[in-house]
Protein backbone atom coordinates (compact mmCIF):
# COMPACT_ATOMS: atom_id res chain seq x y z
CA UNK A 1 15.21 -1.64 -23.40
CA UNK A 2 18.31 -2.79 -25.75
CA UNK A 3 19.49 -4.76 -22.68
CA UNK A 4 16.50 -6.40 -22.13
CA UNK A 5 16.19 -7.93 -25.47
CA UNK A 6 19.71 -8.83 -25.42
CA UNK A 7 19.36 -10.77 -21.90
CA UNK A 8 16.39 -12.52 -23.27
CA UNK A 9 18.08 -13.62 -26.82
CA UNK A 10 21.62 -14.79 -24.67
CA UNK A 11 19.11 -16.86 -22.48
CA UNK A 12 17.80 -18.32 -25.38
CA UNK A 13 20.68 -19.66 -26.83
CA UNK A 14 22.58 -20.48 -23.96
CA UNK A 15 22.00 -23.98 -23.69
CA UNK A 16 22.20 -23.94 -27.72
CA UNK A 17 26.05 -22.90 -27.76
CA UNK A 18 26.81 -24.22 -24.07
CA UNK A 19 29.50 -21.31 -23.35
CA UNK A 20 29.50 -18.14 -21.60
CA UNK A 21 28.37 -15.76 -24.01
CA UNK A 22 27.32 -11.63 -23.65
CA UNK A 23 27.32 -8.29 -24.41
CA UNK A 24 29.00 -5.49 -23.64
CA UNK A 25 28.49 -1.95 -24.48
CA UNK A 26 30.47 0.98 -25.51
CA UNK A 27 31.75 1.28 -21.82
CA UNK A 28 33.01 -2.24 -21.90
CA UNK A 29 29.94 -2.85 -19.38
CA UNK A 30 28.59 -6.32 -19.36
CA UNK A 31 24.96 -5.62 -20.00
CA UNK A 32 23.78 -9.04 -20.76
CA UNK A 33 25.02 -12.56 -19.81
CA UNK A 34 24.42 -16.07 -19.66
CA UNK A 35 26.29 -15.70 -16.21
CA UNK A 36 23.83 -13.33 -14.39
CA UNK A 37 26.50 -12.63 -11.92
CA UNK A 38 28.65 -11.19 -14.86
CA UNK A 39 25.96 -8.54 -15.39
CA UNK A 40 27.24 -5.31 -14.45
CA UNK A 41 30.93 -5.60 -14.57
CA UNK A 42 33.48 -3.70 -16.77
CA UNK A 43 36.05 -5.09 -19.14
CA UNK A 44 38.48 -2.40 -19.17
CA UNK A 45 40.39 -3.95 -21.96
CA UNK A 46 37.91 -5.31 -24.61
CA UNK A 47 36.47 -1.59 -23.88
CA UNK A 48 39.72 0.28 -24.93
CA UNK A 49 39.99 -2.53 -28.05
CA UNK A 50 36.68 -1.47 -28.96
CA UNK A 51 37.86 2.21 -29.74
CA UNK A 52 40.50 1.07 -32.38
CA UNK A 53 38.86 -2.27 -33.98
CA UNK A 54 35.77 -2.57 -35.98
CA UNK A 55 36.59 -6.81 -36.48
CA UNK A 56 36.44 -9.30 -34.38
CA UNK A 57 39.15 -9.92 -32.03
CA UNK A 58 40.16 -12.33 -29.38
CA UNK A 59 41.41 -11.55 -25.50
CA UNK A 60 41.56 -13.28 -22.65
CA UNK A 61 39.83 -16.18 -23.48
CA UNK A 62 36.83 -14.63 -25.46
CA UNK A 63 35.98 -14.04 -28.65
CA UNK A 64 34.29 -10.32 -29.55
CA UNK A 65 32.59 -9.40 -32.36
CA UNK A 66 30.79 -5.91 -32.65
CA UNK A 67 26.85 -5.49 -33.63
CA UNK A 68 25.98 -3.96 -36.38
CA UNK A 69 28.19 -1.97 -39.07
CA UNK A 70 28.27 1.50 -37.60
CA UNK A 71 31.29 3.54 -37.49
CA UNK A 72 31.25 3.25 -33.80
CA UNK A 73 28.94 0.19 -32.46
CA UNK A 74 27.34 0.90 -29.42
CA UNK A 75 27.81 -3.07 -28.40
CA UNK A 76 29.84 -5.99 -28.75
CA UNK A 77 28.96 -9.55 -28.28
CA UNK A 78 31.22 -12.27 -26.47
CA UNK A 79 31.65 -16.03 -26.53
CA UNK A 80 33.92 -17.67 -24.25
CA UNK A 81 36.80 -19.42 -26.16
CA UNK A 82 39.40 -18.49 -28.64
CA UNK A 83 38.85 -20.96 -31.12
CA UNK A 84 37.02 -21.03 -34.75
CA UNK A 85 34.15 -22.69 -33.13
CA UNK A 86 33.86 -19.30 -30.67
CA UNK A 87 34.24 -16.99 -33.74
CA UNK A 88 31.21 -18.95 -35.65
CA UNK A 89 29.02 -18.42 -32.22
CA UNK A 90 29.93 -14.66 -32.07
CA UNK A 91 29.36 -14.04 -35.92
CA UNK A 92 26.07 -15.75 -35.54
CA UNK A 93 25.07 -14.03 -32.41
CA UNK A 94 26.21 -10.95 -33.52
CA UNK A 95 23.76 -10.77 -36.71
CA UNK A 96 20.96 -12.14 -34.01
CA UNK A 97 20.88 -9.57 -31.95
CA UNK A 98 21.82 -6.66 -34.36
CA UNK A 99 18.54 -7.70 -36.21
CA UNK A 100 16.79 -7.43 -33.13
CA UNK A 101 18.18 -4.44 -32.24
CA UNK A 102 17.44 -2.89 -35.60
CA UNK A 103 13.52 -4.01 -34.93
CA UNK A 104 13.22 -2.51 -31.56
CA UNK A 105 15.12 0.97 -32.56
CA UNK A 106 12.14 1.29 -35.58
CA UNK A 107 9.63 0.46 -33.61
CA UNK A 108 10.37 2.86 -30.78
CA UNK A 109 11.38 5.36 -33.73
CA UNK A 110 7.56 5.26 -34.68
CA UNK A 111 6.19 5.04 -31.13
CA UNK A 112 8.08 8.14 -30.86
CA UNK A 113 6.94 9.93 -33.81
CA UNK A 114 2.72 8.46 -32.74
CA UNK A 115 3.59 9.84 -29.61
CA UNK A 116 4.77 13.53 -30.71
CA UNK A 117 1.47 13.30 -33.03
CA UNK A 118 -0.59 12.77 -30.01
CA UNK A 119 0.75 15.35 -27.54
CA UNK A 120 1.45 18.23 -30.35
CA UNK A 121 4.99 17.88 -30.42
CA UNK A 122 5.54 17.71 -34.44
CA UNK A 123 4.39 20.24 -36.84
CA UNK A 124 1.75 19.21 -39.24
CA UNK A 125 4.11 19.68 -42.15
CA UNK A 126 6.90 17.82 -40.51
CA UNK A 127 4.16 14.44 -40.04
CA UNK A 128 3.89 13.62 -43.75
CA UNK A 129 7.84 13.88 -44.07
CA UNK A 130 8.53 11.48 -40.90
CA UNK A 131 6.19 9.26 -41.85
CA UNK A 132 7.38 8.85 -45.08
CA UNK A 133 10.95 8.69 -43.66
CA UNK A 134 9.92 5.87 -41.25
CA UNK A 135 7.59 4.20 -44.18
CA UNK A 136 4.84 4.42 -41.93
CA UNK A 137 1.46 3.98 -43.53
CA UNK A 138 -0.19 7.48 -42.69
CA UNK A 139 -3.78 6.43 -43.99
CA UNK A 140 -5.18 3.34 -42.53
CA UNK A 141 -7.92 3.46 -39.78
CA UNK A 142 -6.61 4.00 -36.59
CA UNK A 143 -8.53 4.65 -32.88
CA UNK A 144 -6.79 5.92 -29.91
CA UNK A 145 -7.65 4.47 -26.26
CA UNK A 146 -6.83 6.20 -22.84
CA UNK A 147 -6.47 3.62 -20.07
CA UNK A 148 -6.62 5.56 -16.98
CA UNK A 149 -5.08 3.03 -13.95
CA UNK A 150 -7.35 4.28 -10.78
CA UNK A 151 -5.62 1.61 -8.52
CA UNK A 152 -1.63 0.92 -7.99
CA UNK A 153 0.18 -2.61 -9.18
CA UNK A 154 3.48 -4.27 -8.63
CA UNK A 155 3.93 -4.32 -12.59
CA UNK A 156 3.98 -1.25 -14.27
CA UNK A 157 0.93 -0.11 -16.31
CA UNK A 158 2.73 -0.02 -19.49
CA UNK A 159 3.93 -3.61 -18.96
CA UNK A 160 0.36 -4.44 -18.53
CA UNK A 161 -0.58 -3.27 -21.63
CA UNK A 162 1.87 -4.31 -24.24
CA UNK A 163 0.80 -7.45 -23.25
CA UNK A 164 -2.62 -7.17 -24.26
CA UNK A 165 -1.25 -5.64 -27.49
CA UNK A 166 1.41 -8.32 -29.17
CA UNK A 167 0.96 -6.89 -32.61
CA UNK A 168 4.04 -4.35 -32.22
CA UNK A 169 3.78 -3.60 -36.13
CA UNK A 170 0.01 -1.79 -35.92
CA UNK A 171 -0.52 -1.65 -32.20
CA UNK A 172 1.34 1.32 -30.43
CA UNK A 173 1.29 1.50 -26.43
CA UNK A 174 2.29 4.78 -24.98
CA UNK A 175 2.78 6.41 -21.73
CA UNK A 176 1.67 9.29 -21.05
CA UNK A 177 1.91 9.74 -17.39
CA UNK A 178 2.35 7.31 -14.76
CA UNK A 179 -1.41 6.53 -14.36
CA UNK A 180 -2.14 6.94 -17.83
CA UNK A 181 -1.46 4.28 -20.78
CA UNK A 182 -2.09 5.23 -24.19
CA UNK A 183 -3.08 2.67 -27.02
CA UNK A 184 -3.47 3.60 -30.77
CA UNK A 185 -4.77 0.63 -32.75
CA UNK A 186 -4.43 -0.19 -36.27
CA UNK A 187 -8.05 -1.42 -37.47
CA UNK A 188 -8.48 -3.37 -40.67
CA UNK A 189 -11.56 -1.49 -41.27
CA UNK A 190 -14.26 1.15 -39.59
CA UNK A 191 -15.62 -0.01 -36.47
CA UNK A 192 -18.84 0.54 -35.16
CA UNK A 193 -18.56 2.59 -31.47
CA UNK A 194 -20.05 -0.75 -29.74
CA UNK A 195 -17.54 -2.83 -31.32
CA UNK A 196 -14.84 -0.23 -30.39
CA UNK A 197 -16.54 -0.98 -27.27
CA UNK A 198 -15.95 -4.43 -26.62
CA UNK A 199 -12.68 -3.94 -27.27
CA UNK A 200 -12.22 -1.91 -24.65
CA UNK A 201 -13.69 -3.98 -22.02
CA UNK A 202 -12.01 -6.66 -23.21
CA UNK A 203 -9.22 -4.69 -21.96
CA UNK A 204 -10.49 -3.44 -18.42
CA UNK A 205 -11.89 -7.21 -18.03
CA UNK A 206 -7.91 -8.63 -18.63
CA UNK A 207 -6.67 -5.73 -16.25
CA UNK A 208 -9.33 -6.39 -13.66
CA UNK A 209 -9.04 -10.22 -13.87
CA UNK A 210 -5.38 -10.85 -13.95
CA UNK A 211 -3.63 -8.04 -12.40
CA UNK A 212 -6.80 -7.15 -10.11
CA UNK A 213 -6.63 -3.12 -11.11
CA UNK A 214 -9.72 -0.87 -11.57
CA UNK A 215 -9.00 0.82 -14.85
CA UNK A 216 -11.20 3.74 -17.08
CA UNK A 217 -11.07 3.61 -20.64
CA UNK A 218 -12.04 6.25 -22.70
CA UNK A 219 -12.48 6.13 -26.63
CA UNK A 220 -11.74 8.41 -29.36
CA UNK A 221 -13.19 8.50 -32.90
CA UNK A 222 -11.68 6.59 -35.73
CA UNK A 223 -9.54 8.52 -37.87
CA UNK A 224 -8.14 7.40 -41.12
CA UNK A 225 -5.30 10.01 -40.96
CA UNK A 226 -2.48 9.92 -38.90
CA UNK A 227 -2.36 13.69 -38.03
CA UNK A 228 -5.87 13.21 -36.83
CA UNK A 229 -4.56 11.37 -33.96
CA UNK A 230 -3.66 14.32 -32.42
CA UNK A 231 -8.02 15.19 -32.42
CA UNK A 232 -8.97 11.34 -31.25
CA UNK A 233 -6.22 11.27 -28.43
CA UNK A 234 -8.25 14.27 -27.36
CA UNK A 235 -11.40 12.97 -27.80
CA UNK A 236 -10.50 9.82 -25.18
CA UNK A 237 -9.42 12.19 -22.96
CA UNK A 238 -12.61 14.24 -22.75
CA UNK A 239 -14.54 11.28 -22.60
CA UNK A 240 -12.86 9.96 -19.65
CA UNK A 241 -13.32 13.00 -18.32
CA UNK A 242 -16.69 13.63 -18.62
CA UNK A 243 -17.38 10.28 -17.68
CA UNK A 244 -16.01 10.70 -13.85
CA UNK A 245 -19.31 13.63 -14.11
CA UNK A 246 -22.15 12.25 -15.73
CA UNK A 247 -21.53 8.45 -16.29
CA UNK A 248 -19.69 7.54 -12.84
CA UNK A 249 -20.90 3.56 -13.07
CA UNK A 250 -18.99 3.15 -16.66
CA UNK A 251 -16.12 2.10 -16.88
CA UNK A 252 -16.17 2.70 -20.72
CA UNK A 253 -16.51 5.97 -22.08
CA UNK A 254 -16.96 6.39 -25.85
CA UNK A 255 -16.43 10.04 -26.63
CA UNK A 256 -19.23 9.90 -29.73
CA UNK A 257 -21.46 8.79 -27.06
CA UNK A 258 -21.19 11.35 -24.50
CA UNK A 259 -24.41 13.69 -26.17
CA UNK A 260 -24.93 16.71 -24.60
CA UNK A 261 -22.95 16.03 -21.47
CA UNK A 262 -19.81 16.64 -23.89
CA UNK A 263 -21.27 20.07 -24.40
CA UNK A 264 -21.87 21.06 -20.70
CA UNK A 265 -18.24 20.45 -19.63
CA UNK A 266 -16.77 22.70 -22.54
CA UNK A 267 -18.89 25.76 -20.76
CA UNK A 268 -17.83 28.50 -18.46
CA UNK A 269 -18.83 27.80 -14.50
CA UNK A 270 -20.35 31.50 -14.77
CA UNK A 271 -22.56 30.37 -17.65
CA UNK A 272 -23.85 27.36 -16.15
CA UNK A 273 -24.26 29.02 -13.13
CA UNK A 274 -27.14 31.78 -14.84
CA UNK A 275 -28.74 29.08 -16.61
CA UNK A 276 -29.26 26.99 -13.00
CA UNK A 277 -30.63 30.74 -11.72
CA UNK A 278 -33.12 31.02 -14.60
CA UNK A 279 -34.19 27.67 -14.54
CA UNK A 280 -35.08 27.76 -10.84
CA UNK A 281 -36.39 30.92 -10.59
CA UNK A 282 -39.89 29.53 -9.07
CA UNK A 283 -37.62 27.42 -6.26
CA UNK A 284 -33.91 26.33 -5.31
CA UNK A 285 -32.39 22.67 -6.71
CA UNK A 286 -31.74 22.15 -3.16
CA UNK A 287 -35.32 21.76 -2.05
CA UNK A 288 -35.93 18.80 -3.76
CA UNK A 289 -35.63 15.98 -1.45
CA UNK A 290 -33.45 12.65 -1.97
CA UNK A 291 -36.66 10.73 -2.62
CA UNK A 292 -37.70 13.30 -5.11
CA UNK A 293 -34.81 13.31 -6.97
CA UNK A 294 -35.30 9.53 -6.98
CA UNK A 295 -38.57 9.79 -8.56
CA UNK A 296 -37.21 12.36 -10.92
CA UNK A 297 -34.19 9.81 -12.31
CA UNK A 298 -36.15 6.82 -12.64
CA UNK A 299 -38.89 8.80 -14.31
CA UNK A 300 -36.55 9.63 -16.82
CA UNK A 301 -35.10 6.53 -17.08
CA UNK A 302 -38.38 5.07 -18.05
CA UNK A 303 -38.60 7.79 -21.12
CA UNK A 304 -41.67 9.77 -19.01
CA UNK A 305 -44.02 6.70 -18.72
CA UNK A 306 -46.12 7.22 -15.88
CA UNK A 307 -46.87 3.58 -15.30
CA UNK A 308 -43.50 2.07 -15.92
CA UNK A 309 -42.36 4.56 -12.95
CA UNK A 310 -44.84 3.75 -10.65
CA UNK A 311 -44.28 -0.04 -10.92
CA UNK A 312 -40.33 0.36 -11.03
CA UNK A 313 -41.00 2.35 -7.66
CA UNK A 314 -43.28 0.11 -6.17
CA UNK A 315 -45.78 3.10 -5.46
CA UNK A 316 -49.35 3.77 -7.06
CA UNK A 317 -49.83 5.68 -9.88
CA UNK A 318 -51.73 8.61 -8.07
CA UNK A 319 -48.64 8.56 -5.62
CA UNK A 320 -46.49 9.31 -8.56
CA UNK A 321 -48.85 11.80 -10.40
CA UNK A 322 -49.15 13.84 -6.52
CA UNK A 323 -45.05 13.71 -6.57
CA UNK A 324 -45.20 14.87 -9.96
CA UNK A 325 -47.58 17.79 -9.09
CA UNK A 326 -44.95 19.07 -6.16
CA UNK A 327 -41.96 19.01 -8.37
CA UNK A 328 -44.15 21.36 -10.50
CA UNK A 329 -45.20 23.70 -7.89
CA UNK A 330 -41.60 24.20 -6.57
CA UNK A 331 -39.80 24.49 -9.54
CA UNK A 332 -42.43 25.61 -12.08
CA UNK A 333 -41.60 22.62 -14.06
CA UNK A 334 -43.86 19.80 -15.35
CA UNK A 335 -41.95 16.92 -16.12
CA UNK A 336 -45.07 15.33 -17.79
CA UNK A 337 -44.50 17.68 -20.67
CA UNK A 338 -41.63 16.90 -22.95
CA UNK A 339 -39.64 20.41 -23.43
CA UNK A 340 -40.15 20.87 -19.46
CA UNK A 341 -38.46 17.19 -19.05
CA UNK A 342 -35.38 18.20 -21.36
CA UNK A 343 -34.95 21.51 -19.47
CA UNK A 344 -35.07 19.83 -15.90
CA UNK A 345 -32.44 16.68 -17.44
CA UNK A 346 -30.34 19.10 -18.95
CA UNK A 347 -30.15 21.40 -15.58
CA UNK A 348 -29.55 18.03 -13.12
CA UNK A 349 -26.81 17.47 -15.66
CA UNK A 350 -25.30 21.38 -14.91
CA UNK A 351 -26.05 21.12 -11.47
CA UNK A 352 -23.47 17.81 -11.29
CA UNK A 353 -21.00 19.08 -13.42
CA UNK A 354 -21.08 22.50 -10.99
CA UNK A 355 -20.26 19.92 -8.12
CA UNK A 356 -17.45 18.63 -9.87
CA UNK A 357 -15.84 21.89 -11.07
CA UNK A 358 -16.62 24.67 -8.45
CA UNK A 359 -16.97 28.28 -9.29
CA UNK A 360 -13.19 29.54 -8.33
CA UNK A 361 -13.27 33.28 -6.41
């Protein structure tokens, strides 16, 4: 990543100093270069002056000047010329890019320390130390995001993020497999879960429109402590989740929204299996019909209104009662009566989350 930065500073300034100028590192390989053709090659020499000197020197016709103040730099800088003129370029590019080096080794310092918070890597008693070690503010609000990539791109899904997230001093992008990008954001106060919301699809609406990828994004709870990050990395995770079960049209998944579909994925296949038995003792699931299950959804969906159902399915309200009445015979379940309604919701929702996670013999 060092060599990236570098490339990008030296063609910066290029046309500023108007010489050849690079870097090399501790195996006297060019790694950046206002010659892109230099990239790549080794100066055996300025590498084996590199082990003795800690100034700047001068050799065949360039002017090298080490970053930073280490013991042993890892890099050295080069301007073409041997004159004072060169030495002035190399001093100046030499502070340049060590300050930019010292920003980029902090800030992947803490993305490595979120990153051990998230997956368990770091003993609680060892977070408060590191954090104090890397002065990282352990207590402001924070919410973690899981953007789950469901189609491939050129550019890689971390790229694609990072971009989205500029702030590199709150916002921390993580990868966490090659599909999945993490995100924990720095919030200047509590947000409400549809604000959290809209932040997300402002995300899957930049990834859809401008790199045309189908992304998930599932939402933790704010925590205001950073070794609860560990709990709302978790949290995304389940939503996401539970939200290829029971909310397959969403593209957001909030995990504080979830209700009592977050319950039925924690529990045993066995268990789920007895209540579905119990349930349906009168008649199997399976002899419902598609239309009847239809009928079912959008009677729900209309909070048990008779008359809202029948006009959303374009059928009279006797049609609907008679449907009604035949659900009740073959499953011993009246939907017109409240607990009935929650029992029959609650065992649709089992009966999916069976057909996503078979029983294993």
């Amino acid at each position: 990543m060092s060599n990236r930065l570098f490339q990008g500073i030296i063609h910066q300034m290029h046309d500023a100093v108007d010489r050849v100028i690079g870097v090399i590192d501790d195996g006297g390989y060019v790694v950046a270069c206002s010659e892109l053709n230099e990239i790549g090659q080794v100066r055996e020499k300025a590498k084996e002056e590199m082990l003795y000197t800690t100034d700047n020197m001068t050799l065949d016709g360039y002017t090298y000047q080490h970053i930073g103040s280490g013991a042993k730099p890892e890099y050295m800088v080069f301007v073409e010329g041997e004159d004072k003129t060169a030495e002035k370029f190399a001093s100046i590019l030499a502070i340049a890019l060590s300050n930019i080096k010292s920003l980029h080794d902090e800030k992947s310092d803490k993305s490595s320390f979120i990153k051990n918070i998230i997956m368990d890597n770091i003993l609680p008693s060892d977070i408060y130390a590191k954090s104090k070690e890397l002065h990282f503010d352990g207590n402001e609000p924070r919410v973690v995001f899981l953007v789950r990539f469901y189609s491939r791109t050129e550019i890689l899904p971390f790229d694609i993020i990072q971009n989205i997230f500029p702030d590199k001093s709150r916002d921390y992008v993580i990868s966490t497999g090659e599909q999945d990008i993490v995100v924990v954001k720095g919030l200047d106060s509590d947000m409400s879960v549809l604000e959290l919301e809209q932040l997300a699809q402002n995300i899957s609406d930049t990834v859809s429109s401008e790199f045309y990828c189908k992304v998930g994004v599932g939402i933790g709870r704010v925590v205001d402590n950073i070794k609860d990050l560990a709990s709302s990395y978790k949290e995304a995770q389940i939503a996401i989740e539970v939200g290829k079960v029971f909310e397959t049209e969403k593209e957001i998944i909030s995990y504080e929204n979830l209700g009592i579909g977050r319950l039925i994925y924690q529990l045993p296949t066995t268990l789920c299996e007895i209540f579905l038995r119990e349930v349906f003792k009168h008649g199997s699931l399976e002899t419902l019909d598609k239309e009847t299950l239809q009928t079912i959804q959008v009677f729900f969906d209309n909070n048990l209104n008779v008359s809202e159902t029948s006009r959303k399915l374009f059928v009279h309200r006797n049609t609907l009662v008679y449907r009604l009445e035949k659900i009740r015979k073959l499953t011993g379940l009246d939907l017109r009566q409240f607990d009935h309604a929650i029992t029959f919701k609650v065992a649709l929702m089992v009966k999916r989350y069976l057909t996503s996670k078979p029983i294993k013999f």
